[in-house]
PDB file of N, CA and C in Angstrom:
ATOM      1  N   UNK A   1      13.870  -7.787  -5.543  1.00  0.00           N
ATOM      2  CA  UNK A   1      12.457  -7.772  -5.823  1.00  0.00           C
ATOM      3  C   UNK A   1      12.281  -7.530  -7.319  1.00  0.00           C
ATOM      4  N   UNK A   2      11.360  -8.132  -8.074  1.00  0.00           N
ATOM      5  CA  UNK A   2      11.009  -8.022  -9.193  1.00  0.00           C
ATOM      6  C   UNK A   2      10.022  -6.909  -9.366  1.00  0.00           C
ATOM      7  N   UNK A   3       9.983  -6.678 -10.384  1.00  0.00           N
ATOM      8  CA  UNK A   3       9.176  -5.392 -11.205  1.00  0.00           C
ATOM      9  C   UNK A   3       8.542  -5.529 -12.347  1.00  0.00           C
ATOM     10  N   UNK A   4       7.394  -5.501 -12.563  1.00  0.00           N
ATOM     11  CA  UNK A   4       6.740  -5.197 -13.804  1.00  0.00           C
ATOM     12  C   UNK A   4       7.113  -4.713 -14.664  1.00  0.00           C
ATOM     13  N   UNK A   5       7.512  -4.271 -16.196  1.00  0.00           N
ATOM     14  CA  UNK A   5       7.564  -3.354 -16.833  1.00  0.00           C
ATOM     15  C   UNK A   5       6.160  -2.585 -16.924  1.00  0.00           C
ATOM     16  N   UNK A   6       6.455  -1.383 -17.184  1.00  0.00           N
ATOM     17  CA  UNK A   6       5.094  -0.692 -17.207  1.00  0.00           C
ATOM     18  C   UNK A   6       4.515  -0.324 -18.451  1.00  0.00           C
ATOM     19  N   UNK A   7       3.307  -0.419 -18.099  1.00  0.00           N
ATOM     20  CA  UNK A   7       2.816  -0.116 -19.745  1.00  0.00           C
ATOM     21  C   UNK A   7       2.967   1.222 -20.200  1.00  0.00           C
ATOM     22  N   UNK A   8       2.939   1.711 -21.446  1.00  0.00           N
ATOM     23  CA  UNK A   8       2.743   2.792 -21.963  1.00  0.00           C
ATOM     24  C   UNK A   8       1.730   3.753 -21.374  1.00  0.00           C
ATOM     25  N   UNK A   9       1.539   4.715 -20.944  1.00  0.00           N
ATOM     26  CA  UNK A   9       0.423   5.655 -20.629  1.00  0.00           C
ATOM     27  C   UNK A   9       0.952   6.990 -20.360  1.00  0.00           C
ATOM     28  N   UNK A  10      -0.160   7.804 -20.082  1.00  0.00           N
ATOM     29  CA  UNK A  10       0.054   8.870 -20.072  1.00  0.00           C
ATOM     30  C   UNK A  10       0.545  10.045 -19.328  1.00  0.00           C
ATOM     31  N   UNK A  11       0.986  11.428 -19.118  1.00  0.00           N
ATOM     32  CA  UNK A  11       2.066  11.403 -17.908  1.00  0.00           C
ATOM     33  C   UNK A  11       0.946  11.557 -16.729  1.00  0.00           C
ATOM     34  N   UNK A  12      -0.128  11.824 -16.778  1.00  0.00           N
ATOM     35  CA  UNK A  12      -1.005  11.926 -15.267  1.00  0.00           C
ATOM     36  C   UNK A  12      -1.366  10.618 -14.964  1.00  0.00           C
ATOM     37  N   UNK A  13      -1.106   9.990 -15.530  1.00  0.00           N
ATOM     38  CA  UNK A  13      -0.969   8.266 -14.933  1.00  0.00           C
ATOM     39  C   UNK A  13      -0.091   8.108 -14.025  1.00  0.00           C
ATOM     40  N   UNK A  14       1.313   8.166 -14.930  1.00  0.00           N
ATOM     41  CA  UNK A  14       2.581   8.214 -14.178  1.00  0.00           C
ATOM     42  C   UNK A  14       2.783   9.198 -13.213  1.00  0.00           C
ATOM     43  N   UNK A  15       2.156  10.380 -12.642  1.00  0.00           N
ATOM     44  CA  UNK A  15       2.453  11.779 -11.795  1.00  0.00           C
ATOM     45  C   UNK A  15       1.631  10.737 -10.832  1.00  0.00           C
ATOM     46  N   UNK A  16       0.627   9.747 -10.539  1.00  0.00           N
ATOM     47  CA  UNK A  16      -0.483   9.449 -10.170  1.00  0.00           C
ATOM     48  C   UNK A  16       0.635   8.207  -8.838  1.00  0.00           C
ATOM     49  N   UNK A  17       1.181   7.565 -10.494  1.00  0.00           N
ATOM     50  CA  UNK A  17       1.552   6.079  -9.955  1.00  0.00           C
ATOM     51  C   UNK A  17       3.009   6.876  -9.131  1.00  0.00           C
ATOM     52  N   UNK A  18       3.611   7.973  -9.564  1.00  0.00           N
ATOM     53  CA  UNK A  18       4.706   8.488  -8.866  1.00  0.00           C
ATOM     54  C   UNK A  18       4.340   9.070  -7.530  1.00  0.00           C
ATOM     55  N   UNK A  19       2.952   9.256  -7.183  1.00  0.00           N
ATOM     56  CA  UNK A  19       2.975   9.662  -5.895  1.00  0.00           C
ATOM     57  C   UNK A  19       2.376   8.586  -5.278  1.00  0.00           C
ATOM     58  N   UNK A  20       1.880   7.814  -5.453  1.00  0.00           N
ATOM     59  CA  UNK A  20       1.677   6.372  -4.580  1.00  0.00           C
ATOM     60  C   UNK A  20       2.902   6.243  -4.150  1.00  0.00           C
ATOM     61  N   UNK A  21       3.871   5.359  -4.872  1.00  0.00           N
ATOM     62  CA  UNK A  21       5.113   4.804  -4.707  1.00  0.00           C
ATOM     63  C   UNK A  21       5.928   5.915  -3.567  1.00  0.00           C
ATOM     64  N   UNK A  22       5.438   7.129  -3.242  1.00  0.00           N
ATOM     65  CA  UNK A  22       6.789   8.136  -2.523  1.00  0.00           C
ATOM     66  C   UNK A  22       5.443   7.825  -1.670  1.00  0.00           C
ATOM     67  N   UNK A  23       3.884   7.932  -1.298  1.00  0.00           N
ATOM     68  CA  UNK A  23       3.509   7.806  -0.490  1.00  0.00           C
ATOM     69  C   UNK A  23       3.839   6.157   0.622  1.00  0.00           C
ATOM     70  N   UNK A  24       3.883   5.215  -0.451  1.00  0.00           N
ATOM     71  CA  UNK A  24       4.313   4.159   0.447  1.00  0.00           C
ATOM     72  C   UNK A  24       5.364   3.931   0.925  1.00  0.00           C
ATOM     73  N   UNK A  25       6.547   4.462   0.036  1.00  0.00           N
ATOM     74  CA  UNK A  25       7.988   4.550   0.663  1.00  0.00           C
ATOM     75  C   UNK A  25       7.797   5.226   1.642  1.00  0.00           C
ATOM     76  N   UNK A  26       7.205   6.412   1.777  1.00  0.00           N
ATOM     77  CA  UNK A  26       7.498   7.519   2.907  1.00  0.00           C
ATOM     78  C   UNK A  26       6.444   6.197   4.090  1.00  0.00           C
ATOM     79  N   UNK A  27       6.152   5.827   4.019  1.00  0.00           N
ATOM     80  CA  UNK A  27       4.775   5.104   4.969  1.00  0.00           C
ATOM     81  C   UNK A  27       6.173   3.831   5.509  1.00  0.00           C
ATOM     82  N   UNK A  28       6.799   3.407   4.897  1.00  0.00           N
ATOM     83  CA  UNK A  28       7.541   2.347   5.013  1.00  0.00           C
ATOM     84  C   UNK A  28       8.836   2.316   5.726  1.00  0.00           C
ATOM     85  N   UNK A  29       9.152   3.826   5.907  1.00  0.00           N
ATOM     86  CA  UNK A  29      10.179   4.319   6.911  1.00  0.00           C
ATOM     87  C   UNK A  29       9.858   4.917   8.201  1.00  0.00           C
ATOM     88  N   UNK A  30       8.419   5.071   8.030  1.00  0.00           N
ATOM     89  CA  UNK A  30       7.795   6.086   9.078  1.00  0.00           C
ATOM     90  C   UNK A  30       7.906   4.985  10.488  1.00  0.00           C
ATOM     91  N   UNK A  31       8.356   5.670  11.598  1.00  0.00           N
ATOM     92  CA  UNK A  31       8.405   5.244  12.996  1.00  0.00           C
ATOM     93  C   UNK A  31       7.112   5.213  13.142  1.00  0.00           C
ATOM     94  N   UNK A  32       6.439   4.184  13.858  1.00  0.00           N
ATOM     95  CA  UNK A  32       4.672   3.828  14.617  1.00  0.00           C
ATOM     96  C   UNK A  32       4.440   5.195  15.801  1.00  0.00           C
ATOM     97  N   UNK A  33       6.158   6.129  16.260  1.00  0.00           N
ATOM     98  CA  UNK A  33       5.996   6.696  17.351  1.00  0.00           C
ATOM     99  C   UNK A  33       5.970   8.253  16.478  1.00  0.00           C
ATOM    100  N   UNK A  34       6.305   8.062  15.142  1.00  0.00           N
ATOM    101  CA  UNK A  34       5.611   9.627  14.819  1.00  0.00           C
ATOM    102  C   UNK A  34       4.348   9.874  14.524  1.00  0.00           C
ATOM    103  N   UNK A  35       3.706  11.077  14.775  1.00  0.00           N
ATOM    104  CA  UNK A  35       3.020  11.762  14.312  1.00  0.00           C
ATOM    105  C   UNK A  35       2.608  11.550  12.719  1.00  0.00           C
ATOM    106  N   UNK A  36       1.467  11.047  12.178  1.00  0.00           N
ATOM    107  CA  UNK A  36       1.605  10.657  11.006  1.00  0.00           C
ATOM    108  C   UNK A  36       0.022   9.946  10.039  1.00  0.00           C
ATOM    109  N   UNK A  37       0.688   9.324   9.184  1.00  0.00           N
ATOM    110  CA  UNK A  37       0.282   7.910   9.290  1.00  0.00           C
ATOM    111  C   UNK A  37      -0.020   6.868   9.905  1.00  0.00           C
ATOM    112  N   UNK A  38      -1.400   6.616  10.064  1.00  0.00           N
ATOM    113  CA  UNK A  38      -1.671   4.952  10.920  1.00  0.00           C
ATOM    114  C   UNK A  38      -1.264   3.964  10.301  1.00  0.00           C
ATOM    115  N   UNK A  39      -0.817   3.161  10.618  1.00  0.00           N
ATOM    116  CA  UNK A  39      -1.143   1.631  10.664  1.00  0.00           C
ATOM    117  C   UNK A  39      -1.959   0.806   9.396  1.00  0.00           C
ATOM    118  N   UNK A  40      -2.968   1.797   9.789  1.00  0.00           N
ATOM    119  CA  UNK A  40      -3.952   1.289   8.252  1.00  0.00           C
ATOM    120  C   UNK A  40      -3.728   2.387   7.348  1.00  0.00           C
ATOM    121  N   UNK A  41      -3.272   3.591   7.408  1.00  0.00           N
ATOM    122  CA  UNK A  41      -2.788   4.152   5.850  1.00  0.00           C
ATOM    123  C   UNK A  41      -1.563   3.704   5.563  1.00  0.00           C
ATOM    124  N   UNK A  42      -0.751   2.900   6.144  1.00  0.00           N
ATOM    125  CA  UNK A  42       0.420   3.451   5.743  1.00  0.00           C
ATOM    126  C   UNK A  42       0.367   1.463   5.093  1.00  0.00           C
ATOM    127  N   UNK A  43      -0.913   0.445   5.311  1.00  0.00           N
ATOM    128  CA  UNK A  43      -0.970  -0.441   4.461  1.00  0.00           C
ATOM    129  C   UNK A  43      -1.701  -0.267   3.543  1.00  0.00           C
ATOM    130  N   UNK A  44      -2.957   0.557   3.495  1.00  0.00           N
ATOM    131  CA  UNK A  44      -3.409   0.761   2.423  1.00  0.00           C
ATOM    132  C   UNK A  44      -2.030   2.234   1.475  1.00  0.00           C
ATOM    133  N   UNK A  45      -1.896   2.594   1.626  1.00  0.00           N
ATOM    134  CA  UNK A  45      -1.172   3.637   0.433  1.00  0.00           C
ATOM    135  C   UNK A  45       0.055   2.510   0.008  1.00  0.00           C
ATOM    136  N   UNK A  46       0.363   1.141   1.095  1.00  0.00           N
ATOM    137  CA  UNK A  46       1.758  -0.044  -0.162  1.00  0.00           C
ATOM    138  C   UNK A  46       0.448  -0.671  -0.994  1.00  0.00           C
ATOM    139  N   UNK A  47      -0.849  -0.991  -0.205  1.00  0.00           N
ATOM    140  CA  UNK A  47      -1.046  -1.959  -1.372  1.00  0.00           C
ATOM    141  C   UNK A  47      -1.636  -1.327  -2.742  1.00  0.00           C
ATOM    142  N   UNK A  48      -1.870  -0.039  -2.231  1.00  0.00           N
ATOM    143  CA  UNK A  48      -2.231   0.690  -3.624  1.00  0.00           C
ATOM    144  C   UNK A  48      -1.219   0.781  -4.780  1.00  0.00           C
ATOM    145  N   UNK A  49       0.038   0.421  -4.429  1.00  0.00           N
ATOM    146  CA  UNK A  49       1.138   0.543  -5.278  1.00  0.00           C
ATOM    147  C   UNK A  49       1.601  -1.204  -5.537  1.00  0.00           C
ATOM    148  N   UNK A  50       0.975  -1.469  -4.431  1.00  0.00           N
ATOM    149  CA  UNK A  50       1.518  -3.351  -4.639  1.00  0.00           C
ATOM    150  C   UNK A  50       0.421  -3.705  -4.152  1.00  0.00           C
ATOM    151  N   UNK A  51      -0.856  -3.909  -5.362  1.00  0.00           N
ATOM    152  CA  UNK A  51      -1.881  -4.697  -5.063  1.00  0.00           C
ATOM    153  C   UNK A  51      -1.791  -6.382  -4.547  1.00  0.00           C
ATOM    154  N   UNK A  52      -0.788  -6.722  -4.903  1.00  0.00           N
ATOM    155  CA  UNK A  52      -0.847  -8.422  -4.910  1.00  0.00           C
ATOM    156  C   UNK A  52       0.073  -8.787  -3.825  1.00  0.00           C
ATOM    157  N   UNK A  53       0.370  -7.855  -3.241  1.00  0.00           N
ATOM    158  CA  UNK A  53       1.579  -7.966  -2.100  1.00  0.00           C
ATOM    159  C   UNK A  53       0.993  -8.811  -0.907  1.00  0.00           C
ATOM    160  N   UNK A  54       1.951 -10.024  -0.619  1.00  0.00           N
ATOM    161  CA  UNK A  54       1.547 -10.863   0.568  1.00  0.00           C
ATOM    162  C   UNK A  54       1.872  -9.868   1.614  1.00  0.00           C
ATOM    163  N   UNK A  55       1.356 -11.112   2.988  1.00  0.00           N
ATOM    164  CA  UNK A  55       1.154 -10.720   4.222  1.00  0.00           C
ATOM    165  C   UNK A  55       2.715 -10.115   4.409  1.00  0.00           C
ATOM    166  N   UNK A  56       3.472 -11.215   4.387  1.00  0.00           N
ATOM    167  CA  UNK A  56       5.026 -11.348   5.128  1.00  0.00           C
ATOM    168  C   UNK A  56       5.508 -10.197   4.224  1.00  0.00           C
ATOM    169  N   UNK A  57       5.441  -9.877   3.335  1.00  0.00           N
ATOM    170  CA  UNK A  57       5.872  -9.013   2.147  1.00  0.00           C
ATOM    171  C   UNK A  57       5.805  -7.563   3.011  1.00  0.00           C
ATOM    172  N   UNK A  58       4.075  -7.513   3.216  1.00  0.00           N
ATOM    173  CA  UNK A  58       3.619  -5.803   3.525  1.00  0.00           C
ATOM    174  C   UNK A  58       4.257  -5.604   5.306  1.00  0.00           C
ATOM    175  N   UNK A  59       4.405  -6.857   5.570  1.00  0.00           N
ATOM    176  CA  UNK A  59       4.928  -6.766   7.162  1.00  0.00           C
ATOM    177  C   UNK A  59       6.575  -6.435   7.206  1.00  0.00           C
ATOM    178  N   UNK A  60       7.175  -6.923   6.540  1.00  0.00           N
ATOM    179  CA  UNK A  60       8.452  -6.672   6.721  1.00  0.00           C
ATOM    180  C   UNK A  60       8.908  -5.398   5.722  1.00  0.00           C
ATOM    181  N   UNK A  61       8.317  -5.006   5.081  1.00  0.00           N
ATOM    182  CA  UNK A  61       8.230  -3.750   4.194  1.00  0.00           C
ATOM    183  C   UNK A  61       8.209  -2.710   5.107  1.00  0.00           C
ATOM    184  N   UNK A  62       7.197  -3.040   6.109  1.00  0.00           N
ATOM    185  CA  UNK A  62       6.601  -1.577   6.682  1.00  0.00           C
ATOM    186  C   UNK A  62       6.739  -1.977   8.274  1.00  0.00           C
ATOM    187  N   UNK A  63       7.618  -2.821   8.289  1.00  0.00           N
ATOM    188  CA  UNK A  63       8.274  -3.047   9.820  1.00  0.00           C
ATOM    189  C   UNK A  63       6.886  -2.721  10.596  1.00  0.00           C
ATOM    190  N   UNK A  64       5.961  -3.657  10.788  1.00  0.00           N
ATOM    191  CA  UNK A  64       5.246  -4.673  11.490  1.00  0.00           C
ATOM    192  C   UNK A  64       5.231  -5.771  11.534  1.00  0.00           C
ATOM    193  N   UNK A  65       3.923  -6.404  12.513  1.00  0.00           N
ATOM    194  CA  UNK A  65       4.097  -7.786  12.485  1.00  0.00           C
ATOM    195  C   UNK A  65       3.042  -8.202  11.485  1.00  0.00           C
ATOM    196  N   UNK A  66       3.568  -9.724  10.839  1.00  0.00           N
ATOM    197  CA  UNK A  66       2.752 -10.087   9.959  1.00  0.00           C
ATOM    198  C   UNK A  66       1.038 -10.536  10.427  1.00  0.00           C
ATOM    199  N   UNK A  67       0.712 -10.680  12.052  1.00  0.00           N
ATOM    200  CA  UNK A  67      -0.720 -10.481  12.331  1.00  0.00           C
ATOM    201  C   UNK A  67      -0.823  -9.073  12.217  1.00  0.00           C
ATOM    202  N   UNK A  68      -0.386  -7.898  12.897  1.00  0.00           N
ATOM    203  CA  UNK A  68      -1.239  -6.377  12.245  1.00  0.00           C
ATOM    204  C   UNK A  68      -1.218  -6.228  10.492  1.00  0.00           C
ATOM    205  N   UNK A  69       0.133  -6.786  10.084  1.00  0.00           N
ATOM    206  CA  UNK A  69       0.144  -6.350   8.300  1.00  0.00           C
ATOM    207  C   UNK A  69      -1.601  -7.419   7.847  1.00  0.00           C
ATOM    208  N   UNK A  70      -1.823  -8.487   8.468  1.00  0.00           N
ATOM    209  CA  UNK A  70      -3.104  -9.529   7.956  1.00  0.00           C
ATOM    210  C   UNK A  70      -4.274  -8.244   8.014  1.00  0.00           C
ATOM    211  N   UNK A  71      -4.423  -8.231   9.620  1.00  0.00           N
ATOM    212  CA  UNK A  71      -5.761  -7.157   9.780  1.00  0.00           C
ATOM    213  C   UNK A  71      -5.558  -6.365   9.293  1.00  0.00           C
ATOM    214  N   UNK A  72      -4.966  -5.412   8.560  1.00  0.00           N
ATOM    215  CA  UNK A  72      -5.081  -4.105   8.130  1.00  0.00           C
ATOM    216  C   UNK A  72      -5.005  -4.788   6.758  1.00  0.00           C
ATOM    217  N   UNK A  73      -4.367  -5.620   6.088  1.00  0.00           N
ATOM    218  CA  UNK A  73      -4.844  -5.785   4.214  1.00  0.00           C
ATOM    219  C   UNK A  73      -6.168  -6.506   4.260  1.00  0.00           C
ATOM    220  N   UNK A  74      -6.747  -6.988   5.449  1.00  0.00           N
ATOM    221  CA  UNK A  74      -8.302  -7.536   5.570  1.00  0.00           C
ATOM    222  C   UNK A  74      -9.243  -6.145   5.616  1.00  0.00           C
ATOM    223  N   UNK A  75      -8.978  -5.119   5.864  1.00  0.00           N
ATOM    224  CA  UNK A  75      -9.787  -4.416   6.189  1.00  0.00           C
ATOM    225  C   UNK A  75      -9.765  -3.505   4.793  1.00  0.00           C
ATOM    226  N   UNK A  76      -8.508  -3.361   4.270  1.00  0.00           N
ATOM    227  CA  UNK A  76      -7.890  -2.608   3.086  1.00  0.00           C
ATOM    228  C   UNK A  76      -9.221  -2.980   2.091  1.00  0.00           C
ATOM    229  N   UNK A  77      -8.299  -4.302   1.817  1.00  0.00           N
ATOM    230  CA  UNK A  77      -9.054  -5.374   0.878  1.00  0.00           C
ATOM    231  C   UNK A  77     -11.003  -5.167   0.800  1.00  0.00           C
ATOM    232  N   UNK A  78     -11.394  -5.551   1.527  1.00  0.00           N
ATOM    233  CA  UNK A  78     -12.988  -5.318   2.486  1.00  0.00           C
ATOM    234  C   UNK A  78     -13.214  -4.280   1.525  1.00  0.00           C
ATOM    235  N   UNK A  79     -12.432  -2.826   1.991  1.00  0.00           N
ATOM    236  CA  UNK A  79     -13.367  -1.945   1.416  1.00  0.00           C
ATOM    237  C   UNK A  79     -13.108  -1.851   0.693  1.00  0.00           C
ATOM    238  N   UNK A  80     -12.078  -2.020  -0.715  1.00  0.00           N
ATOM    239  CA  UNK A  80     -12.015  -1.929  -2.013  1.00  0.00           C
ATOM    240  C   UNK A  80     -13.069  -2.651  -2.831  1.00  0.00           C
ATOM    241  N   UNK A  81     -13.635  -3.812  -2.109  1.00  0.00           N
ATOM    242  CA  UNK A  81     -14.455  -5.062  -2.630  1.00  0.00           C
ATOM    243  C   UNK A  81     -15.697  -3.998  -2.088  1.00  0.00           C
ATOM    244  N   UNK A  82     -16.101  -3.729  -1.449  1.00  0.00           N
ATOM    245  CA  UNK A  82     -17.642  -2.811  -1.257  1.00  0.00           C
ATOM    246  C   UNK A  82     -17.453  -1.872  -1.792  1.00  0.00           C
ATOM    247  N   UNK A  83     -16.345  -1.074  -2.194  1.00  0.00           N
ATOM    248  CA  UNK A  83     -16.397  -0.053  -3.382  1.00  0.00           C
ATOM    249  C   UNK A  83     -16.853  -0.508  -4.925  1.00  0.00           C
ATOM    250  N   UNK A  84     -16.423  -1.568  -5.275  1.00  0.00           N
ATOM    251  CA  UNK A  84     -16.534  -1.812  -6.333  1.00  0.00           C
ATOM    252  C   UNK A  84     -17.876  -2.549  -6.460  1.00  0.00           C
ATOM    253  N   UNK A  85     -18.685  -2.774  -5.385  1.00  0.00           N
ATOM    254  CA  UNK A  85     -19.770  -3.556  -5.460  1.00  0.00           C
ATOM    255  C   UNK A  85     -21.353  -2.478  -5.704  1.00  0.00           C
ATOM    256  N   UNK A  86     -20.622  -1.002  -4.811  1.00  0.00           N
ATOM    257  CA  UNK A  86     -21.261   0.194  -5.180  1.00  0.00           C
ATOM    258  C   UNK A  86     -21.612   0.691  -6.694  1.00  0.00           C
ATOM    259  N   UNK A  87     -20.529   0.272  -7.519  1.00  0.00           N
ATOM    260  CA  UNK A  87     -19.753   0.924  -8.664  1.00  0.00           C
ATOM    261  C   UNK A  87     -20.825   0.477  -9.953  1.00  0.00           C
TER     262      UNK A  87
END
């Protein structure tokens, strides 16, 4: 998988972008049968770290199927777009 280089910024950027990334890893190992994370956090906290991430991408990442990974970045997606329409 490829990687961005990251831009320069500051360390509460990076403390910010460092706990996304352990929140989606941790989301990306998590069993559907623990106690936890749903379904829809555990796609919204990858795409917060991988905004541009396809379907097949967030599905096999987070061991679902690529119809639940669709509905849950449709719903993700949705409300980021009515947040920003608030804004």
């Amino acid at each position: 998988m490829l990687h961005a280089l990251p831009f320069p910024r500051g360390k509460q950027e990076e403390n910010k972008d460092e706990h996304r990334a352990s929140i989606a890893q941790e989301a990306a190992v998590e069993s559907d049968n623990e106690p936890g994370m749903s379904k829809y956090e555990r796609v919204k906290a990858y795409l917060e770290v991988h905004p541009d991430a396809k379907v097949r991408e967030v599905a096999k990442t987070l061991a679902i199927s690529v119809s639940t990974a669709n509905k849950w970045m449709i719903r993700v997606r949705g409300e980021c777009l009515q947040g920003e329409q608030h804004s």
